[in-house]
Protein backbone atom coordinates (compact mmCIF):
# COMPACT_ATOMS: atom_id res chain seq x y z
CA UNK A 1 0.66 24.10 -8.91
CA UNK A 2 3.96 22.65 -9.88
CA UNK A 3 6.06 20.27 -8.05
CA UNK A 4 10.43 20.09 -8.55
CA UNK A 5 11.87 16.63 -7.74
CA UNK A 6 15.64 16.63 -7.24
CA UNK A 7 17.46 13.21 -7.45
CA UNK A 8 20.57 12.84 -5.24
CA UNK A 9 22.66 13.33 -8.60
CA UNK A 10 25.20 15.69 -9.67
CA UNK A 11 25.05 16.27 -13.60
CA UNK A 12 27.85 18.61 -15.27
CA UNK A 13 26.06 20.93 -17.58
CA UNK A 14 29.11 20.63 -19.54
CA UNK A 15 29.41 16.87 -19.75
CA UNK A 16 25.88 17.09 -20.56
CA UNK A 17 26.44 19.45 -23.74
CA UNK A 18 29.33 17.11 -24.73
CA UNK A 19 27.11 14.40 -24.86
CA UNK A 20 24.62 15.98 -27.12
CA UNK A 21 24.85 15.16 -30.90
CA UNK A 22 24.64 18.01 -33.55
CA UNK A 23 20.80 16.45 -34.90
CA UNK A 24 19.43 16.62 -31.65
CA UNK A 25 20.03 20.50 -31.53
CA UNK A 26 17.26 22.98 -32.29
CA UNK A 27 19.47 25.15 -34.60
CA UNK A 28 16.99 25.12 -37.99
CA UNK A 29 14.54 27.60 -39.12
CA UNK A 30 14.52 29.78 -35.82
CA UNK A 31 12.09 32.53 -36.99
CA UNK A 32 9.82 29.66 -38.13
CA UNK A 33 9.88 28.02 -34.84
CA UNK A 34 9.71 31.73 -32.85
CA UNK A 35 6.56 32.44 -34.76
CA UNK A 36 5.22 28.85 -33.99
CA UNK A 37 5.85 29.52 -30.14
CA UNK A 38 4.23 32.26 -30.02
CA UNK A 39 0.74 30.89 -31.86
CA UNK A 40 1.23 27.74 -30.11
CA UNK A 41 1.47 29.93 -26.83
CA UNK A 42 -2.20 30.96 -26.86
CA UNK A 43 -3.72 27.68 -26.97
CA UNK A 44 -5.02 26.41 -23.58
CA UNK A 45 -3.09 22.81 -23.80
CA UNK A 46 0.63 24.29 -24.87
CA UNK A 47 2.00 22.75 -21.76
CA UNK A 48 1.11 19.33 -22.49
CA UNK A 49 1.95 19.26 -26.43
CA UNK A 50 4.68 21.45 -26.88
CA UNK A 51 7.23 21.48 -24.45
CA UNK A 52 10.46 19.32 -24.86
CA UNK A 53 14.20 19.15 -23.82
CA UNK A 54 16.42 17.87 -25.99
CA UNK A 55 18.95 17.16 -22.68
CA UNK A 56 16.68 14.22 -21.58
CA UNK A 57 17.60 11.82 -24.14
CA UNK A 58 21.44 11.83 -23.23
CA UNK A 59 20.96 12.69 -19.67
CA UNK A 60 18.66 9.65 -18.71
CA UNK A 61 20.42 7.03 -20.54
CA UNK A 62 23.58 8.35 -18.46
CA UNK A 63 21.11 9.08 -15.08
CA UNK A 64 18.21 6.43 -15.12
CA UNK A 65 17.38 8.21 -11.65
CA UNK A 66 16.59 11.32 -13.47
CA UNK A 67 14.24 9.58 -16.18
CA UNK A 68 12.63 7.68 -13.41
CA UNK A 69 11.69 10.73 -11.49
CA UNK A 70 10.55 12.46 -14.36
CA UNK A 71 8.49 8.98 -15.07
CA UNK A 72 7.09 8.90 -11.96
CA UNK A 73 5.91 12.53 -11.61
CA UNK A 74 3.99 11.56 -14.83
CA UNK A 75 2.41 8.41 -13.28
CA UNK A 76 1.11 10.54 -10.45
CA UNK A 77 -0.56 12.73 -12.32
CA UNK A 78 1.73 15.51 -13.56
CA UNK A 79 1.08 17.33 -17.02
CA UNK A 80 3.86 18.22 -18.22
CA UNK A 81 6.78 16.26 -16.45
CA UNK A 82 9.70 17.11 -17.81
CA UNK A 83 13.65 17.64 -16.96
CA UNK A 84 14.77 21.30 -15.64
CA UNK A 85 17.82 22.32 -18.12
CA UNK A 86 20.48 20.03 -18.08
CA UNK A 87 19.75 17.83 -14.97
CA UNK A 88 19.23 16.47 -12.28
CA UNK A 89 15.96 18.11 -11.12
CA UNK A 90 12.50 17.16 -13.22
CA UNK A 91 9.11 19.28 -12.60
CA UNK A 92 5.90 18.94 -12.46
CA UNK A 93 2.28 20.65 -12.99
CA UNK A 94 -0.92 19.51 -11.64
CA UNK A 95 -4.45 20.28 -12.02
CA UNK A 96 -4.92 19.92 -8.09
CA UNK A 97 -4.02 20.21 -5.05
CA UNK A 98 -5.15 17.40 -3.83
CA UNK A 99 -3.09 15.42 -6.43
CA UNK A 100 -0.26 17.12 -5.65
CA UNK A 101 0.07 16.43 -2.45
CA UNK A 102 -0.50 12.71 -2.90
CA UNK A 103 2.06 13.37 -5.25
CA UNK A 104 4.69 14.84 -2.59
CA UNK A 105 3.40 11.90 -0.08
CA UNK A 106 4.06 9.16 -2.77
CA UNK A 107 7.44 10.70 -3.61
CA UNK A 108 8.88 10.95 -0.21
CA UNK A 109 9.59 7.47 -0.04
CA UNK A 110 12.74 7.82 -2.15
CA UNK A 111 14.96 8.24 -0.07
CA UNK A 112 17.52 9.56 -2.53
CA UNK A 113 15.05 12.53 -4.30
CA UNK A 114 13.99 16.00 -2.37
CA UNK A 115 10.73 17.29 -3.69
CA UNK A 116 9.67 21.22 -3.32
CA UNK A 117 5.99 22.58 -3.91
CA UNK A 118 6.80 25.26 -6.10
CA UNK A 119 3.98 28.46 -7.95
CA UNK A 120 4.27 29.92 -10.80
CA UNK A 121 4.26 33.96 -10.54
CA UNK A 122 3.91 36.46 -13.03
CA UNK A 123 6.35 39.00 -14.48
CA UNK A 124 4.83 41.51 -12.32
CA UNK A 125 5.41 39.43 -9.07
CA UNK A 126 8.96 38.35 -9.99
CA UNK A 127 9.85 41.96 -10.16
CA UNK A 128 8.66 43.28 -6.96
CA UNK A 129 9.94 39.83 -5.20
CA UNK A 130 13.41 41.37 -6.30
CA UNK A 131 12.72 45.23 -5.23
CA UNK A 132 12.45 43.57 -2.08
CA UNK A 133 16.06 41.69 -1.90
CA UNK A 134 17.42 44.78 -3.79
């Protein structure tokens, strides 16, 4: 059960790039870090130890809206909460329903952020979502 959080904030992907330095770039060792994905993968709490983006440095010190959403999806119980690509929407998952609904209470008091209960679906479901557009 995931939750997206979209602060009233336009952030230029390319501005965004710009701003990134050449160190904070994952562009070592990529077989090495394939490989570790895919063990990593298997383990029950990959959500919560592995995921990053390397935009959120650059993009909240530029956007403190962002990094405060993101913050605040953590202190209300989301695990991960973390920034979608490049900006300005930040995500969610929780363990509950429950929680996430106090979550989507609690956060509709900004004034400035939209939030959206979102699923994950499988491969399988993705494809025959599009067989029916197509």
């Amino acid at each position: 059960m995931g939750l997206v959080v979209t602060p009233d904030i336009d952030v230029s992907t390319a501005e965004a790039y710009q701003a990134m330095t050449v160190p904070n770039l994952t562009n070592r060792e990529v077989e090495r870090i394939l490989l570790n994905c895919r063990f990593e993968a298997k383990r029950p709490d990959f959500l919560t130890r592995k995921l990053i983006n390397d935009f959120e440095k650059t993009v909240f010190a530029r956007f403190p809206d962002i990094g405060e959403a993101r913050q605040t999806l953590a202190d209300l119980g989301a695990s991960p909460a973390m920034m979608c690509g490049s900006g300005a929407s930040v995500f969610g998952f929780f363990d509950k329903e429950e929680t996430r609904q106090t979550a989507i209470k609690a956060l509709g008091e900004h004034a400035n952020w939209r939030s959206f209960a979102v699923a994950t679906i499988s491969r399988r479901e993705y494809r025959e979502a599009l067989r029916q557009v197509f």
